[in-house]
Protein backbone atom coordinates (compact mmCIF):
# COMPACT_ATOMS: atom_id res chain seq x y z
CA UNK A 1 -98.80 73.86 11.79
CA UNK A 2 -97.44 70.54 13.35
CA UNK A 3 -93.81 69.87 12.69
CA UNK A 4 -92.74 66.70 10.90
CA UNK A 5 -88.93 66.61 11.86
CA UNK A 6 -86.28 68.05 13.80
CA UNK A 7 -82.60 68.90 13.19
CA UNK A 8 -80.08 70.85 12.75
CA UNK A 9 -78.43 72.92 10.07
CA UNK A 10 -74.90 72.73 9.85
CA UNK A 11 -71.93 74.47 8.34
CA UNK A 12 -68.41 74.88 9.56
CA UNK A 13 -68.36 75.64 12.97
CA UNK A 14 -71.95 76.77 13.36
CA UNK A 15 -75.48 74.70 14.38
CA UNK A 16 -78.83 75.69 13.50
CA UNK A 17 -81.53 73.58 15.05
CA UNK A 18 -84.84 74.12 13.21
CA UNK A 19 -88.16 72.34 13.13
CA UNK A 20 -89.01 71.81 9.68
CA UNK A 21 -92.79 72.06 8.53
CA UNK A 22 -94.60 71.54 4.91
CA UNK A 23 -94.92 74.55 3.77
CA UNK A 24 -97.91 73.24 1.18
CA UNK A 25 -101.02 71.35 1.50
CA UNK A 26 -103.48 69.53 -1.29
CA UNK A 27 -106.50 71.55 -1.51
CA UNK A 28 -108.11 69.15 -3.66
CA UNK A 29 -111.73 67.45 -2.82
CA UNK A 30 -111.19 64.29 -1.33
CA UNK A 31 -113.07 61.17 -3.31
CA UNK A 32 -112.67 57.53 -3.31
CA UNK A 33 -114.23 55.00 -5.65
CA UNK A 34 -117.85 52.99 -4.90
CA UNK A 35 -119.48 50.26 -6.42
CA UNK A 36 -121.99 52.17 -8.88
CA UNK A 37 -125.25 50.06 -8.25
CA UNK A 38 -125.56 50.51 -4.67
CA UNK A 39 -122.70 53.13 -3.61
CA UNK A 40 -120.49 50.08 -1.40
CA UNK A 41 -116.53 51.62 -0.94
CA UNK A 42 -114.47 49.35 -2.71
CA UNK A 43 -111.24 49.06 -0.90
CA UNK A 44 -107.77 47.21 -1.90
CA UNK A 45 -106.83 44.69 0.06
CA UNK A 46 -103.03 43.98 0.44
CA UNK A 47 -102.47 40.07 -0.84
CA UNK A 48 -99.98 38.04 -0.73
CA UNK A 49 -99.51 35.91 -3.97
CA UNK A 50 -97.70 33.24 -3.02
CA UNK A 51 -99.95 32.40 0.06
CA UNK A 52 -102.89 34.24 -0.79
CA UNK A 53 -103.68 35.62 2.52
CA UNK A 54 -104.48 39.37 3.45
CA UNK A 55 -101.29 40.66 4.96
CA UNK A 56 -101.20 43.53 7.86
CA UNK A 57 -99.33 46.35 6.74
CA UNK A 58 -97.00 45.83 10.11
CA UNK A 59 -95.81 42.30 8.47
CA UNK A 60 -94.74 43.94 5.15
CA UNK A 61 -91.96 44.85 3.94
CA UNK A 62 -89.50 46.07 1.02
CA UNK A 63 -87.68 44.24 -1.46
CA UNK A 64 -85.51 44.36 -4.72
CA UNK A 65 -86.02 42.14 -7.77
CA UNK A 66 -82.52 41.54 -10.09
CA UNK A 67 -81.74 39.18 -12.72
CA UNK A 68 -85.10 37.07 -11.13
CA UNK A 69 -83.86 37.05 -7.45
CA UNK A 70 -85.95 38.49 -4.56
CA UNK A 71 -83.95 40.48 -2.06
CA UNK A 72 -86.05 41.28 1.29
CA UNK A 73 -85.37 44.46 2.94
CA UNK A 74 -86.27 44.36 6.23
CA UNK A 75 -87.46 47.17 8.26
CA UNK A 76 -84.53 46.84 10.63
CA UNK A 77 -82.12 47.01 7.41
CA UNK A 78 -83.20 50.14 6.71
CA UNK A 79 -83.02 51.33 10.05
CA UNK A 80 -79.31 50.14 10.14
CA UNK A 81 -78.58 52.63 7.34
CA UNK A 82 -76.12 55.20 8.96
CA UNK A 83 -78.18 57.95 6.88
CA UNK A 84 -81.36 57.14 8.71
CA UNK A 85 -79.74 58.26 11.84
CA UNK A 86 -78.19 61.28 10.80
CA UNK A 87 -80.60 64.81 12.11
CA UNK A 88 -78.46 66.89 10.69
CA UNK A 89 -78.86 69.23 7.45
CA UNK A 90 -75.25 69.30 5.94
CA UNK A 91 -74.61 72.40 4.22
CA UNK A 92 -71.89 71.71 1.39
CA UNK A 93 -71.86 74.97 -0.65
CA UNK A 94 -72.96 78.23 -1.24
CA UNK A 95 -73.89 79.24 -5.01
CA UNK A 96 -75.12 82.29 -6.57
CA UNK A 97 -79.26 82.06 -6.36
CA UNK A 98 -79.23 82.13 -10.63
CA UNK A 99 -77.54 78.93 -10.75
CA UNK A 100 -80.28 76.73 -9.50
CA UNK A 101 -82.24 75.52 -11.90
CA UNK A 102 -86.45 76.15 -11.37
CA UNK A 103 -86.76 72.41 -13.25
CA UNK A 104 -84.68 70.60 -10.50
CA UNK A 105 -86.69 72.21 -7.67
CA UNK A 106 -89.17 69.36 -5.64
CA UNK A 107 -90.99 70.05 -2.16
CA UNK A 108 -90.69 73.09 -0.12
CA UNK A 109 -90.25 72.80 4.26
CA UNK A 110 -90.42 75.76 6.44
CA UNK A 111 -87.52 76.35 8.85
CA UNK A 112 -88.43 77.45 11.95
CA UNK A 113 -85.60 78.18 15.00
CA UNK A 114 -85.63 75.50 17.53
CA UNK A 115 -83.64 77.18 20.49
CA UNK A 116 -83.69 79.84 23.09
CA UNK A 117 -82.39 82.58 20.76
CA UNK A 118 -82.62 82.69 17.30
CA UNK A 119 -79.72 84.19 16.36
CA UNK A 120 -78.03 81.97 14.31
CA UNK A 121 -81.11 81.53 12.70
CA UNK A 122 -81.32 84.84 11.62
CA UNK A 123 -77.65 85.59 10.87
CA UNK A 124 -77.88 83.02 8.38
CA UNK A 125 -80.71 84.61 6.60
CA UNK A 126 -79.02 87.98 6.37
CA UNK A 127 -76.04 86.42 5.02
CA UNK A 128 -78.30 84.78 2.30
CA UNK A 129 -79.98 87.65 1.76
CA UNK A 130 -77.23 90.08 1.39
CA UNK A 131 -74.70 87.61 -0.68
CA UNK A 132 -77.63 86.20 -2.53
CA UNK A 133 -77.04 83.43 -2.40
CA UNK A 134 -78.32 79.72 -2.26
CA UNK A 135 -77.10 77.13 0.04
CA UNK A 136 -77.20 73.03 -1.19
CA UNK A 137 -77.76 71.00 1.53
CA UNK A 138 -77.64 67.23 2.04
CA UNK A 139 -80.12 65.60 4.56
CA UNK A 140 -82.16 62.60 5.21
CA UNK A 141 -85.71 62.57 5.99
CA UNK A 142 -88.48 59.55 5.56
CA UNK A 143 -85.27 57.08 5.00
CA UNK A 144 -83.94 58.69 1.71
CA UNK A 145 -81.55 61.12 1.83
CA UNK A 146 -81.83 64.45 -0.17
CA UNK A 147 -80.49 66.79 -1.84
CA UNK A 148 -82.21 70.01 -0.92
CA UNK A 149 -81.59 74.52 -1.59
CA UNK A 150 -81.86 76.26 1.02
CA UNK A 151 -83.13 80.09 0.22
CA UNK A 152 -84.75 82.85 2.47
CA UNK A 153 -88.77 83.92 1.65
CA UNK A 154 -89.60 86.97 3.65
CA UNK A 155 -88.78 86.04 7.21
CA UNK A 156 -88.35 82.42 7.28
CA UNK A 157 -85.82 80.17 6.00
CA UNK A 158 -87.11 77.92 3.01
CA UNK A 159 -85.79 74.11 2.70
CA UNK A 160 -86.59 73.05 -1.01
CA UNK A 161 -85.73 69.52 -2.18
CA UNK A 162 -83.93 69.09 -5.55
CA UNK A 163 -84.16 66.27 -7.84
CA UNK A 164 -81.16 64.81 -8.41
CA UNK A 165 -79.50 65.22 -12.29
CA UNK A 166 -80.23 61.66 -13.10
CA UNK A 167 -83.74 62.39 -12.50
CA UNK A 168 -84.02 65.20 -14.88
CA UNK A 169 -84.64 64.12 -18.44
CA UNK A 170 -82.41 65.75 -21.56
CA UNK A 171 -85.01 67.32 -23.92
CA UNK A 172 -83.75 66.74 -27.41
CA UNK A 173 -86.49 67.74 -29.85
CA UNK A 174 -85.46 67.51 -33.73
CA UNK A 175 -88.09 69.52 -34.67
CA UNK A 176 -86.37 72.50 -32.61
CA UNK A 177 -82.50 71.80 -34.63
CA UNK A 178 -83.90 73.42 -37.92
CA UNK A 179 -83.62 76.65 -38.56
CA UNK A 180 -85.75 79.04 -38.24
CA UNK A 181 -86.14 82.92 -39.66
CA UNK A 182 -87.84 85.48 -37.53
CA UNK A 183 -87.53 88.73 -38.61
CA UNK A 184 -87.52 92.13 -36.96
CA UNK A 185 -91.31 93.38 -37.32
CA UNK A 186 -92.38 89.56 -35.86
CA UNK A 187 -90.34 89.89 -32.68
CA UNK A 188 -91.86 93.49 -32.45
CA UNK A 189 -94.96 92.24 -32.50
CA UNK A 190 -94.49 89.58 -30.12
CA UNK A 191 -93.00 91.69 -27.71
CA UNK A 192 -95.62 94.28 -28.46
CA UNK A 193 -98.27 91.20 -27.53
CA UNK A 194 -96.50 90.52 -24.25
CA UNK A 195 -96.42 93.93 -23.18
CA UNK A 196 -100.38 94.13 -23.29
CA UNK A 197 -100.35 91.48 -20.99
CA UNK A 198 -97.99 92.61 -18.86
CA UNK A 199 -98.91 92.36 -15.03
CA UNK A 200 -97.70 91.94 -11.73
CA UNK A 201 -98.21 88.26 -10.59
CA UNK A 202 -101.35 88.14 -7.63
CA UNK A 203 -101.36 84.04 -6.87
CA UNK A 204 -104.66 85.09 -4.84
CA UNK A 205 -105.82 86.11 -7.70
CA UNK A 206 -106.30 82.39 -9.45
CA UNK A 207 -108.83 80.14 -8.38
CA UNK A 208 -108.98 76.22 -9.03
CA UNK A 209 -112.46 76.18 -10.66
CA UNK A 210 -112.38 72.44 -11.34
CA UNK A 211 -112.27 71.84 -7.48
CA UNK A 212 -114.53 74.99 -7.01
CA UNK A 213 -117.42 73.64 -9.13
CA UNK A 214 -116.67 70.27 -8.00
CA UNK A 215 -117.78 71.32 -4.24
CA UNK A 216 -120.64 73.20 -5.55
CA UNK A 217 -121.12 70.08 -7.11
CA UNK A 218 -121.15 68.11 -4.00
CA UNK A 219 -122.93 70.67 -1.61
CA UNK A 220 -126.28 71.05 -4.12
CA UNK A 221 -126.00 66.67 -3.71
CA UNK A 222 -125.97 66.78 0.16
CA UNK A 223 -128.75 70.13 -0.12
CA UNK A 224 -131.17 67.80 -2.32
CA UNK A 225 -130.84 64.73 -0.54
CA UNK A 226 -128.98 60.94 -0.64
CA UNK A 227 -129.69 59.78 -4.34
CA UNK A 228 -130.18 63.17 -6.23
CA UNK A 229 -129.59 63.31 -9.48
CA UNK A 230 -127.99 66.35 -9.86
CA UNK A 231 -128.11 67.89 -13.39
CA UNK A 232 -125.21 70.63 -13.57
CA UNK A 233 -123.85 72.40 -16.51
CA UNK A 234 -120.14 73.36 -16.58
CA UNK A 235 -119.28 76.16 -17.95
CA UNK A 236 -116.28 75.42 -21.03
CA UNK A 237 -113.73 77.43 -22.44
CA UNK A 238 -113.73 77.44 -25.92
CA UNK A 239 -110.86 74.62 -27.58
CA UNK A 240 -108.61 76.21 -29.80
CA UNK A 241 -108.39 74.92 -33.22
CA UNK A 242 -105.93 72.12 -33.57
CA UNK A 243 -104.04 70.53 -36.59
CA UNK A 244 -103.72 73.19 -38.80
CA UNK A 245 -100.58 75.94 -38.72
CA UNK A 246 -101.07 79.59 -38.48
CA UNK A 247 -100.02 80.63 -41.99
CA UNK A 248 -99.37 84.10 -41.49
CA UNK A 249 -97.92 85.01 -38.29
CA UNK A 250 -97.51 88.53 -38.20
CA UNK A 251 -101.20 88.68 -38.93
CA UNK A 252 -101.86 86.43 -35.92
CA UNK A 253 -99.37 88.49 -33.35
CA UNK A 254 -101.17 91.96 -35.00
CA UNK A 255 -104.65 90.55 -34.14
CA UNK A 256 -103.39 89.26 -30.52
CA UNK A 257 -102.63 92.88 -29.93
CA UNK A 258 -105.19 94.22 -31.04
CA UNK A 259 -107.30 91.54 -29.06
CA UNK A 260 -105.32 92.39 -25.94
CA UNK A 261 -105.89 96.36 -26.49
CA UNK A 262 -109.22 96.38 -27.03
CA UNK A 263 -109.91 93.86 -23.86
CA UNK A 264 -107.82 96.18 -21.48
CA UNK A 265 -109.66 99.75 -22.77
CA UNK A 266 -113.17 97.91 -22.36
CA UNK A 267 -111.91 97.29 -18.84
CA UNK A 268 -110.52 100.57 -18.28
CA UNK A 269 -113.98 102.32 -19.46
């Protein structure tokens, strides 16, 4: 892995300098759009509308439109902005890992130790590890700064942005403010349901089979030759019936049981 910034985590008394890496990639086939008669890439220019001319992305830059005014940022603006400077990785508290909520977390970086001895590195992992606990960290990288958890996976120190509160919307769904009855033998069953398809969670185990097929796709085009018309049949689930309610539930969580019990003996045998 190439790293994409370097710094230095910070609290108290005590520096950390890291090298921080993505710790994910996009997987996903790469495509871009052609003209369908006779396969041209069609490409977007950047133009200007006031001048109409085709602008190089070195001469462009940012702006801000209020109350009908134009305000040009200029790349040097931004680079004036004393967080665009900073390489440090503020810690400002430690909270108990339960408190961070899964909705707010963004990206994940990899820390890796940037000095002759890693100690610091890995003192601050125990200390996660045995306090567990989460540290919130400010930082700035690609010119915004960020609000970010720091947590420990296996040996390596995990950066993980957050999005700030504003940019988590409230979910306030009437439909969920009426009341509703559920009664002792329908949460039975429902647990009962989940317990046949209890498991321990393999991610190597899932497979993206749009992107799968999608290659296969591609490789039997480049096998037959430029122009092929390749005729390939892609296997569907079934769609679930929509737009009618299930009347009797307990009948529908005694069937999914069922369902589930019968699937796992016929694998068993």
């Amino acid at each position: 892995m190439r790293s994409i910034w370097k710094g230095a985590l910070t609290f108290g008394l005590v520096n950390v300098p890291v090298k921080v890496y993505s710790a994910i990639e996009d997987h996903d086939v790469p495509l871009h759009q052609v003209h369908a008669e006779d396969g041209g890439r069609i490409r977007y220019a950047r133009t200007c509308e006031v001048c109409g001319q085709t602008v190089a992305y070195a001469d462009i830059d940012r702006a801000y439109v209020e109350d009908g005014q134009t305000i040009v940022l200029t790349k040097d603006d931004i680079a004036a902005l004393p967080a665009e400077k900073s390489r440090e990785i503020d810690v400002v508290e430690f909270v108990p890992s339960d408190q961070v909520d899964l909705l707010t977390l963004d990206r994940p970086y990899y820390l890796e130790p940037d000095s002759k001895s890693p100690k610091a590195y890995v003192l601050l992992r125990k200390t996660l590890e045995s306090t567990d606990r989460t540290a919130i960290v400010r930082f700035t990288l690609r010119q915004k700064t960020r609000l970010a958890a720091l947590r420990v996976r296996g040996d390596v120190l995990v950066l993980q942005t957050l999005l700030w509160a504003d940019e988590v919307r409230e979910a306030n769904f009437p439909s969920l403010q009426e009341g509703v009855t559920i009664s002792d033998k329908e949460l039975e069953l429902s647990a009962s349901l989940v317990e046949s398809y209890s498991a321990d969670f393999d991610p190597d185990s899932f497979v993206d089979e749009y992107q799968k097929e999608l290659r296969t796709l591609i490789d039997a085009k480049i096998e037959a030759g430029e122009g092929f018309d390749a005729s390939v049949t892609f296997a569907e689930e079934g769609e679930s019936a929509t737009g009618g309610e299930v009347i009797d539930l307990m009948e529908a969580l005694r069937a999914s049981v069922e369902r589930s019990k019968a699937a796992k003996a016929k694998d068993a045998g």
